[in-house]
Protein backbone atom coordinates (compact mmCIF):
# COMPACT_ATOMS: atom_id res chain seq x y z
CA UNK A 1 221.40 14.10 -83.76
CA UNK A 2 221.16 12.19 -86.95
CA UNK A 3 224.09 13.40 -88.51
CA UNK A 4 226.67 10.86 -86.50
CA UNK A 5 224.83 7.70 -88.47
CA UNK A 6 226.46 8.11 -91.81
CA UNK A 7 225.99 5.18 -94.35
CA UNK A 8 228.73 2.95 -95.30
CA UNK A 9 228.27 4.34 -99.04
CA UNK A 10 228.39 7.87 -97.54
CA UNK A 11 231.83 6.88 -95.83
CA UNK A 12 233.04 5.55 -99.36
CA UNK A 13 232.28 8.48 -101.26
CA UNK A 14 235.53 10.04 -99.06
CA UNK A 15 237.45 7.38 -100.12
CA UNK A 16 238.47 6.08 -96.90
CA UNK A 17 237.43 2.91 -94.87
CA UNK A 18 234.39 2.80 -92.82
CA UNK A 19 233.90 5.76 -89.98
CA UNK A 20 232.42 5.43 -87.17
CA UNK A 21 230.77 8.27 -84.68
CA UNK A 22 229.99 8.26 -81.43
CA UNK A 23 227.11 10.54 -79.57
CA UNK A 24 226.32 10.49 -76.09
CA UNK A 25 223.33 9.01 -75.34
CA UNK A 26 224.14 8.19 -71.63
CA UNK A 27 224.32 10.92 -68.52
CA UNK A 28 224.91 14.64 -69.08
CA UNK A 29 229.25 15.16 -69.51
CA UNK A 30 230.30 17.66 -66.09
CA UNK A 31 229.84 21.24 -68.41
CA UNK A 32 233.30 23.05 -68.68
CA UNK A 33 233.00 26.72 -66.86
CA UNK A 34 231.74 29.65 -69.49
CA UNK A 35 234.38 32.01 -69.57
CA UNK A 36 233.34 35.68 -70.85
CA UNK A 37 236.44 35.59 -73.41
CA UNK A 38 239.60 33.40 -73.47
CA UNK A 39 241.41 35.69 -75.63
CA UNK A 40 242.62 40.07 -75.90
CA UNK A 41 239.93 42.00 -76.30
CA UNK A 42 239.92 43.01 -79.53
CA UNK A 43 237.68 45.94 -81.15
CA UNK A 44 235.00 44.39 -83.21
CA UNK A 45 235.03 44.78 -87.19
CA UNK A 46 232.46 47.44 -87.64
CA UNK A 47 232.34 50.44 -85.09
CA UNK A 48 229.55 49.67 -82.11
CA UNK A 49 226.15 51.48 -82.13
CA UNK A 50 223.56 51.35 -79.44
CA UNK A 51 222.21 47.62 -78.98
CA UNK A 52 219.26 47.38 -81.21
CA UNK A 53 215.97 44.60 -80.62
CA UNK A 54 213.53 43.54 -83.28
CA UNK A 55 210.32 41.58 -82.16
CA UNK A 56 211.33 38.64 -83.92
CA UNK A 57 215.63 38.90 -84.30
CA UNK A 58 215.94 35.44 -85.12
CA UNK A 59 212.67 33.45 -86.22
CA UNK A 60 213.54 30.41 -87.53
CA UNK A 61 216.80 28.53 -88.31
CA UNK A 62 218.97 30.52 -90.76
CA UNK A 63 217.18 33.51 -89.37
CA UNK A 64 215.42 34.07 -93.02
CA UNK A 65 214.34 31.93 -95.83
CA UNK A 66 217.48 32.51 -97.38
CA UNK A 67 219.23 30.57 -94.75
CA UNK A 68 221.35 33.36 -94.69
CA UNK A 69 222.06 32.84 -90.95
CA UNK A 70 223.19 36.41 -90.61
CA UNK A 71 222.64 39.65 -88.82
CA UNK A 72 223.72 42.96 -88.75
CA UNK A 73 223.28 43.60 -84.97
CA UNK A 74 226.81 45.97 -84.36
CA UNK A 75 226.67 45.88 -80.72
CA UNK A 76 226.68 42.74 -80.03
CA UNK A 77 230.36 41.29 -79.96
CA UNK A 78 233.04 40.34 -77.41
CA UNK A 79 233.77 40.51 -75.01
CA UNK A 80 231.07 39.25 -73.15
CA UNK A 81 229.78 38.91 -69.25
CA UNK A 82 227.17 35.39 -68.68
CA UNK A 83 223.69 37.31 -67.93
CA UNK A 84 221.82 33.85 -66.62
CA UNK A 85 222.47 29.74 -67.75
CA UNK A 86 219.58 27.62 -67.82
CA UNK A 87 220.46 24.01 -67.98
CA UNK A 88 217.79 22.27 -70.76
CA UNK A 89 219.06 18.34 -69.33
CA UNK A 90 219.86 16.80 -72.40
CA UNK A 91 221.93 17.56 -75.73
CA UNK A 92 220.45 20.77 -77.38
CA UNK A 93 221.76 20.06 -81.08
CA UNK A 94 220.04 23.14 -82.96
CA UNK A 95 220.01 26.80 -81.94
CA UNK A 96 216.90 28.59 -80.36
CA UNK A 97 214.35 31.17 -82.39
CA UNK A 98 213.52 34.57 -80.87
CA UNK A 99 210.98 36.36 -81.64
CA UNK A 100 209.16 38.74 -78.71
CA UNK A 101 211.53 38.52 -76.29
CA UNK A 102 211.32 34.51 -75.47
CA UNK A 103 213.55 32.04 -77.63
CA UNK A 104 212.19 28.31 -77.92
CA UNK A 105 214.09 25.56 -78.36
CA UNK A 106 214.35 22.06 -78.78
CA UNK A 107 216.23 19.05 -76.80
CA UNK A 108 217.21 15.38 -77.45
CA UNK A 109 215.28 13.89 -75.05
CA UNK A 110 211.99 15.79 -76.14
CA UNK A 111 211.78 18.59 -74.61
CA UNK A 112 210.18 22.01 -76.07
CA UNK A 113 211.17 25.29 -73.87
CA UNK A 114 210.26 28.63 -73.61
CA UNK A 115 212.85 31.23 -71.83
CA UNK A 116 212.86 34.85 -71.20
CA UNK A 117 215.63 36.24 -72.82
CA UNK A 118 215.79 38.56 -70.46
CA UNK A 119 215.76 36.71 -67.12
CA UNK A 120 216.47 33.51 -68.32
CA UNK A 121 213.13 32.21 -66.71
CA UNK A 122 211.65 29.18 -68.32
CA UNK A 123 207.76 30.81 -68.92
CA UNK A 124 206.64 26.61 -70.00
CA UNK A 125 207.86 23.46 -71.17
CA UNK A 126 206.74 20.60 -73.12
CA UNK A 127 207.44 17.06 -73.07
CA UNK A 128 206.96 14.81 -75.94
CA UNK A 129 209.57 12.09 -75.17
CA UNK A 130 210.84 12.28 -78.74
CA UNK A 131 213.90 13.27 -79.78
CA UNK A 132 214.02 16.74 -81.39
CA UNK A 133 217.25 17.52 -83.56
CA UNK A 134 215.93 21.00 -85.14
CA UNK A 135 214.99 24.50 -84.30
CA UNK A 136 211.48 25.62 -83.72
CA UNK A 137 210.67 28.37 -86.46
CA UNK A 138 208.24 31.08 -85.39
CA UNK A 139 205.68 32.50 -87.33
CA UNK A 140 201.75 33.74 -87.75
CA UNK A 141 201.51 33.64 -83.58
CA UNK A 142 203.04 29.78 -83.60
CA UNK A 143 205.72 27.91 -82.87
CA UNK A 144 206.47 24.90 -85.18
CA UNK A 145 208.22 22.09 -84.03
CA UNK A 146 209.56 19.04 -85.63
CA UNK A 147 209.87 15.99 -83.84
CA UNK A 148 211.55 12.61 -84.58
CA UNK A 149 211.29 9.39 -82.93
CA UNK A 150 210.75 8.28 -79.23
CA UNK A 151 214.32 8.04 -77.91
CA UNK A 152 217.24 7.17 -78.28
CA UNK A 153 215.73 7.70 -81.91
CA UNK A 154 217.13 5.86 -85.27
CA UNK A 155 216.74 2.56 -83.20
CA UNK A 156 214.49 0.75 -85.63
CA UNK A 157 211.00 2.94 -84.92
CA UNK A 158 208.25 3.10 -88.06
CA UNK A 159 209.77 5.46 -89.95
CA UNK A 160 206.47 7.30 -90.04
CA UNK A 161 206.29 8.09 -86.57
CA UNK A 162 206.74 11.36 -86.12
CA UNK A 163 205.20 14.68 -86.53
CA UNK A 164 205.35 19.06 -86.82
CA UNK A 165 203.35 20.01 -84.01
CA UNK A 166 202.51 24.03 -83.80
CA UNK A 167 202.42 25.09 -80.32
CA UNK A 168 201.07 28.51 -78.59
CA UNK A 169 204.14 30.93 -77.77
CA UNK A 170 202.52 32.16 -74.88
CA UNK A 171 201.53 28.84 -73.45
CA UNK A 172 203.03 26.10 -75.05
CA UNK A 173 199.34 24.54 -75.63
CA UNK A 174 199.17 22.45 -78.56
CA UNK A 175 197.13 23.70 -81.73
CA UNK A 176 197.51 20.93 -84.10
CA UNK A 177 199.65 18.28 -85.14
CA UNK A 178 200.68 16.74 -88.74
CA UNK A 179 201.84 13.27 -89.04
CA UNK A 180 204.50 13.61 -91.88
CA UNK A 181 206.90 10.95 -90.58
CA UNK A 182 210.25 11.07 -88.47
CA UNK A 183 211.26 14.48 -89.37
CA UNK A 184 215.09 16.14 -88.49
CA UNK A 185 213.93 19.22 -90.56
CA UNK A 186 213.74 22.69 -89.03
CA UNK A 187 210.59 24.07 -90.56
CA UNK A 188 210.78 27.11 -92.85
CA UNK A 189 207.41 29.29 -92.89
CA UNK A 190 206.73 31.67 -96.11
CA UNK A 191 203.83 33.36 -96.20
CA UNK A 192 200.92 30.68 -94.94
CA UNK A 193 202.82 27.65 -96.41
CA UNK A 194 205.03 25.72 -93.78
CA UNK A 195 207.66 23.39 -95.71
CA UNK A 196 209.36 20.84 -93.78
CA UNK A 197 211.36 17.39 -95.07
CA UNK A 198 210.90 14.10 -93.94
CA UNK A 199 212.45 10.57 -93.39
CA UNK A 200 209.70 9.15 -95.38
CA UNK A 201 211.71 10.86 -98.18
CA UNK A 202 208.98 13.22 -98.90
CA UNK A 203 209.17 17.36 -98.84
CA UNK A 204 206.03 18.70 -97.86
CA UNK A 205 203.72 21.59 -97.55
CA UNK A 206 201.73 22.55 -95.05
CA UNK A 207 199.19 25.06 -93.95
CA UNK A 208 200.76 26.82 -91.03
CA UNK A 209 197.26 27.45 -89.98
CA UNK A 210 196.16 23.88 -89.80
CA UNK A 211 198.48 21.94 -90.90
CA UNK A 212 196.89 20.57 -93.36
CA UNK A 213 199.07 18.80 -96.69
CA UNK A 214 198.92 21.14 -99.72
CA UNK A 215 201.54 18.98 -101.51
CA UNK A 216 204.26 16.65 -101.32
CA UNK A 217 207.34 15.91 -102.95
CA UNK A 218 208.97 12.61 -103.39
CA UNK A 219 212.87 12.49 -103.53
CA UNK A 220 215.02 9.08 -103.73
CA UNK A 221 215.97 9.06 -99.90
CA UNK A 222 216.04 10.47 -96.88
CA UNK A 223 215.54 14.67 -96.38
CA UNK A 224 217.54 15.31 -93.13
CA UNK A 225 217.75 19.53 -93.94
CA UNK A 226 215.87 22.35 -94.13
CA UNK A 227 214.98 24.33 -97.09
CA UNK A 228 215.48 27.57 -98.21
CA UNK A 229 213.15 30.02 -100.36
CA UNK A 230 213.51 32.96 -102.15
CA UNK A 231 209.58 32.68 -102.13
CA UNK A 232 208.85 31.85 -105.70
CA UNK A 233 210.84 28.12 -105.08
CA UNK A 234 211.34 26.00 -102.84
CA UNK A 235 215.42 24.63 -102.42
CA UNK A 236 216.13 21.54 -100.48
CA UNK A 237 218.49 18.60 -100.61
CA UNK A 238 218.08 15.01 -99.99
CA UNK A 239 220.22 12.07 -99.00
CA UNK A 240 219.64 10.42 -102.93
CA UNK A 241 222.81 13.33 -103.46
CA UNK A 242 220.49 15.74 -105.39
CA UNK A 243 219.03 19.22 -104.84
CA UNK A 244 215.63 19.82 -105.64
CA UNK A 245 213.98 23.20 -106.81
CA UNK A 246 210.53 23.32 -106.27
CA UNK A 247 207.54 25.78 -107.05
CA UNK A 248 206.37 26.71 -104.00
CA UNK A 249 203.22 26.90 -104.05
CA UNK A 250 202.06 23.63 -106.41
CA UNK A 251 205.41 21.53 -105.50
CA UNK A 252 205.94 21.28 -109.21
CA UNK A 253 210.28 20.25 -109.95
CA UNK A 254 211.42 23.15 -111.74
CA UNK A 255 215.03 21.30 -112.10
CA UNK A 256 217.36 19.12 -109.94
CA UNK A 257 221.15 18.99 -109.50
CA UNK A 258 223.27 15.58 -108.41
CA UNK A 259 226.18 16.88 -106.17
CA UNK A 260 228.92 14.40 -105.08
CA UNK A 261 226.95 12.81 -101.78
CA UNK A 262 224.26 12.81 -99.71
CA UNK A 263 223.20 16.35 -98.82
CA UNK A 264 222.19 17.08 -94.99
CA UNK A 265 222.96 20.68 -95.10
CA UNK A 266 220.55 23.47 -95.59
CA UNK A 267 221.56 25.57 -99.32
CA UNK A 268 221.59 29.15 -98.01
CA UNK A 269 221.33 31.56 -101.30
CA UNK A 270 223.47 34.37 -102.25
CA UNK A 271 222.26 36.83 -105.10
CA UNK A 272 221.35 33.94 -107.98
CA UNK A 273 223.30 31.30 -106.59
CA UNK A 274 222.60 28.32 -104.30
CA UNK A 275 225.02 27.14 -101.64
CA UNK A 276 225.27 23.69 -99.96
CA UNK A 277 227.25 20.98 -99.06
CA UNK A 278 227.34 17.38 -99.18
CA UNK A 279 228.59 14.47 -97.55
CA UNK A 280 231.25 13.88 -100.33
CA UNK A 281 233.43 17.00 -98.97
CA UNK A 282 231.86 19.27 -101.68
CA UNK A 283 230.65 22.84 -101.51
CA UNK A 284 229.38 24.31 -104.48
CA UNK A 285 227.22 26.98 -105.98
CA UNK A 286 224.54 26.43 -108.21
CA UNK A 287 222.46 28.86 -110.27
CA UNK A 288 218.94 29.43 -108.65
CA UNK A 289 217.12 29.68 -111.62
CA UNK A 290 218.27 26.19 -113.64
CA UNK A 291 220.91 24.31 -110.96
CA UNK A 292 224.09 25.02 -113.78
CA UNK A 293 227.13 24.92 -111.32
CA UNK A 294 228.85 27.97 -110.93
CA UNK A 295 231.88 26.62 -108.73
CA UNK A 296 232.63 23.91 -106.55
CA UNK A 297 235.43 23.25 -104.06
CA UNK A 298 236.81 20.75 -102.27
CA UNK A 299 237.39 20.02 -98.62
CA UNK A 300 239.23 17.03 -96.68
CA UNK A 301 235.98 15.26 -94.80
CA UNK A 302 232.05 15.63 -94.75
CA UNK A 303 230.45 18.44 -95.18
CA UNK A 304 227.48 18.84 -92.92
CA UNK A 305 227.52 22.48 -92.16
CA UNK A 306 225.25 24.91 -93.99
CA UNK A 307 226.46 27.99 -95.11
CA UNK A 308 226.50 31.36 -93.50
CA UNK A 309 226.04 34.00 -95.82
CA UNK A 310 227.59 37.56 -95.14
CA UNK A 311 228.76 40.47 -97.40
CA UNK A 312 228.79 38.56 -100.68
CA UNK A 313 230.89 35.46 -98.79
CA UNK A 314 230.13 32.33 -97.60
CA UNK A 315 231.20 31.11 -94.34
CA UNK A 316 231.51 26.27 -94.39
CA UNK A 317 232.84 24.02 -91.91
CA UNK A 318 233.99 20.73 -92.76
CA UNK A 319 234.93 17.35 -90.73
CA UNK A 320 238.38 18.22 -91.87
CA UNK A 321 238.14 20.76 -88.73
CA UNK A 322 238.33 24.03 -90.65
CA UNK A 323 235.97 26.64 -91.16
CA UNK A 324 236.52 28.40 -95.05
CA UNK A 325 236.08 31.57 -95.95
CA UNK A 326 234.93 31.49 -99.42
CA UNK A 327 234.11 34.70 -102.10
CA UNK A 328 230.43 33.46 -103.14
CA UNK A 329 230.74 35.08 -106.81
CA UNK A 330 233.38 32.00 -108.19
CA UNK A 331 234.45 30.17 -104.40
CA UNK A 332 238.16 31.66 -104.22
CA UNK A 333 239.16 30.82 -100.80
CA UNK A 334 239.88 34.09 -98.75
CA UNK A 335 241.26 32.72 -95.47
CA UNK A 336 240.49 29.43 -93.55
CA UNK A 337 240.53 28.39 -89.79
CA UNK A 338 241.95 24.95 -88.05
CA UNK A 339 239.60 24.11 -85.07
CA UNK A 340 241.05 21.30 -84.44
CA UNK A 341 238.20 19.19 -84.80
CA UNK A 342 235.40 18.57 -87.34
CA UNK A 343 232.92 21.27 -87.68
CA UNK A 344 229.16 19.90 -88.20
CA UNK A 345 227.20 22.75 -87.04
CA UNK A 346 226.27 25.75 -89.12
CA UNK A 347 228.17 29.00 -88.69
CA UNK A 348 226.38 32.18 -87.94
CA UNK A 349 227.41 35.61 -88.38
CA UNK A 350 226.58 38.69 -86.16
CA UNK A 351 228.16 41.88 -86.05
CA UNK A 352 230.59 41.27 -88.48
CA UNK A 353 231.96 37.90 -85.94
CA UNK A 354 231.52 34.81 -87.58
CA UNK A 355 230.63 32.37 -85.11
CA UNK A 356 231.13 28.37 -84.70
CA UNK A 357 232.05 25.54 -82.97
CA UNK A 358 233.88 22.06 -83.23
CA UNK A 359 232.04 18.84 -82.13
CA UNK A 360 233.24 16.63 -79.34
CA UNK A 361 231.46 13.72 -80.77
CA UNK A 362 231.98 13.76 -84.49
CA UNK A 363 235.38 12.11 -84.76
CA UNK A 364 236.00 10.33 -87.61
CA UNK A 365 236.98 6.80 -86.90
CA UNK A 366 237.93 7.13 -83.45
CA UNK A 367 235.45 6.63 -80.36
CA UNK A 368 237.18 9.53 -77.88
CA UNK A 369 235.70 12.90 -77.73
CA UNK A 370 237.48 15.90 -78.51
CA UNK A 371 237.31 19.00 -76.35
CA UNK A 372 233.75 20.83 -77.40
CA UNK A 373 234.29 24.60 -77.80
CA UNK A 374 233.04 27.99 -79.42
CA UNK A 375 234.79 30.24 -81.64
CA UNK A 376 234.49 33.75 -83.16
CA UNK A 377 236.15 34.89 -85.59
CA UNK A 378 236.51 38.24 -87.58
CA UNK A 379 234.49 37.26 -90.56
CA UNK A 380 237.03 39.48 -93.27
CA UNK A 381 240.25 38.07 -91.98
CA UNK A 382 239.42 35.04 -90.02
CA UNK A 383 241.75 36.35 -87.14
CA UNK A 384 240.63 34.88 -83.86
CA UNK A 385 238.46 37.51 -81.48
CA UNK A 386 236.56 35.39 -79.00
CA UNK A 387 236.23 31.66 -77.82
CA UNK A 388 234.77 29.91 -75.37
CA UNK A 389 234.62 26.07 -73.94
CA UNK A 390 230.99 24.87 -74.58
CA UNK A 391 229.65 25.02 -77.49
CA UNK A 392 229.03 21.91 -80.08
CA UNK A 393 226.85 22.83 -83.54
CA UNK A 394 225.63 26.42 -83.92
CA UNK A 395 226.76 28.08 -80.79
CA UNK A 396 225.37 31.65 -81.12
CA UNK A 397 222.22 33.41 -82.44
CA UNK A 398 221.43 37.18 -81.24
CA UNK A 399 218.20 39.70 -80.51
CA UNK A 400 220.50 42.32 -81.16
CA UNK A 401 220.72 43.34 -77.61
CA UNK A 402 222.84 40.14 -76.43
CA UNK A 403 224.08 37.22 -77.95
CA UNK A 404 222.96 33.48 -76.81
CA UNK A 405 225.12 30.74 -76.71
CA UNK A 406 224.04 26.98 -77.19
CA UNK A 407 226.04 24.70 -74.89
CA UNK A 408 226.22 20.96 -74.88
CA UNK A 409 223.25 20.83 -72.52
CA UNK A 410 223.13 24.62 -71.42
CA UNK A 411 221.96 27.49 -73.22
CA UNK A 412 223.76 31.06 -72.08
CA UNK A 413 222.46 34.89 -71.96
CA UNK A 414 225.98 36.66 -73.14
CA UNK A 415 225.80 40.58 -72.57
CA UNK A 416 228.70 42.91 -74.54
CA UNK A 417 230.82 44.40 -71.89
CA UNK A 418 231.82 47.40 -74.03
């Protein structure tokens, strides 16, 4: 996770002295017991209809090119009974992608897996001995994967070595592999193009078929995110503090916007707007079409988290330890909720819950760790419906027949008990 090593000039931005974060890198922590729910059951917000699957529920981080990282899925909420565990051994930082009944995901210590959703059997695994902070995206009969630097990663490798690597779903076998530097970037796939960022500071373009380069982009630092689409450009931010719109299929700029920091979260759009964060404590909503600002707001820390998008609101965390609530026509603040802790991992919304969790190891200027934990929340009032204690980034993606949640080091089948 390559969130944690924040630049002094990052940390300045905020205003206050130097902050330091600390990740493990050393054994596995002892996992706190799952617990089904921890509070009432409470009825979900939208009545409950027979559990519903689609052959690929959740293909990609964000779910869509939108990075709306949404679903409708009714029947899946709280409270919930553990179907199977499978323990990955090592810090899985971004969620899994589903698509025909397997999800694939990523580890820190390199490791690619693919488990039956519903036994919870791994079917293969891969080993690359590279750290992998990013979710797999599935598309075309592929899985892409992006892959960083041999481990413990950001330890003074070539910044060039690393790679997207599409794999087989069925066997894991690899297909082909494109050298486009250390990359942190989940890849997005629209249409035949695969778009992924890079250390190397470059956004590029690849054939999902072959991955060969049809373009590249060159920004003034570091692209840590993913991008977004609403398939005529290309949205992404970089650590120079700017987002970039890009045609999408000749990587032409079409404009750029300076926000108030480095940018590591995805922009997830909303109608004609852009929203995204940055590492000065800023959201803010651009227009798609020409980057004028709509609104902006802001919060008391980082802001790493991407957005969740759901019913014309957006759904932030912030290392200020709340999760906001936010109408996504001008960013009036509908309700807020204290964690506790900062919030770095994107929220996700299913069934009306909006789901998240507070990170154990993203304390600002202290070295403990906080209690890691999960949280759901109802998404039009905020009022508290469901938590649990694992969880550290994006704790929960669905099929729309159960939910999964994404421990420290443990993923988790969750089936609705009601």
């Amino acid at each position: 996770m390559r969130r944690a090593a924040l630049a002094a000039g990052a940390a300045a931005v905020i205003g206050g002295g130097i902050a330091f974060f600390v990740l493990p890198t050393g054994p596995e922590p002892r996992q706190p017991a799952v617990q089904p729910s921890t509070t009432a059951p409470a009825p979900p917000p939208t009545a409950p209809v027979a559990p519903r699957r689609t052959s690929s529920p959740w293909p990609m981080y964000g779910r869509d090119a939108a990075h709306t990282a949404s679903a409708p899925f009714p029947g899946v909420h709280p409270p919930y009974a553990v179907r199977w565990t499978v323990r990955a051994g090592s810090l899985i930082e971004f969620p899994p992608a589903i698509s025909g009944g397997v999800l694939y995901l990523g580890t820190n210590h390199g490791r690619v897996l693919a488990v039956s959703a519903a036994s919870g059997r791994t079917l293969w695994r891969r080993e690359f001995g590279r750290c992998i902070a990013a979710s797999p995206a599935i598309a075309g009969g592929a899985v892409f994967v992006s892959v960083m630097d041999p481990y413990p990663c950001s330890s003074g490798h070539d910044p060039a070595d690393g790679f997207v690597v599409a794999l087989d779903p069925a066997t894991g076998r690899e297909r082909w592999r494109a050298h486009v530097g250390v990359t942190e970037s989940s890849p997005l796939v629209v249409g035949r193009t695969l778009y992924v960022g890079s250390w190397d500071r470059r956004l590029y373009a690849l054939d999902r078929r072959t991955g060969r380069v049809r373009w590249s982009f060159a920004t003034g630092d570091k692209i840590k995110g993913s991008t977004a689409s609403d398939g005529r450009t290309v949205f992404v931010g970089s650590y120079d503090g700017r987002v970039y719109a890009l045609d999408a299929t000749s990587g032409r700029l079409r404009w750029s916007r300076a926000l108030d920091g480095p940018i590591y979260a995805n922009p997830a759009i909303v109608g004609d707007r852009l929203v995204v964060g940055d590492l000065g404590g800023t959201i803010s909503a651009l227009d798609l079409h020409d980057g004028r600002l709509f609104w902006s707001i802001r919060t008391g820390s980082y802001v790493y988290s991407s957005a969740a998008v759901w019913h014309e609101s957006v759904y932030v965390g912030s290392y200020d330890g709340r999760l906001y609530a936010l109408r996504a026509s001008d960013g009036r603040r509908l309700w807020s909720f204290d964690a506790g802790s900062p919030i770095s991992g994107t929220p996700t919304v299913v069934g009306g819950i909006v789901y998240f969790a507070r990170c154990s190891a993203c304390v600002v200027g202290q070295t403990r760790l906080d209690p890691r934990g999960a949280f759901g929340l109802d998404a039009r009032t905020g009022r508290l419906l469901w938590r649990n204690a694992d969880g550290e980034y994006t704790p929960i993606v669905s099929d729309g027949g159960a939910a999964y949640l994404v421990g420290y080091s443990r993923l988790y089948a969750l089936d609705p008990t009601r």
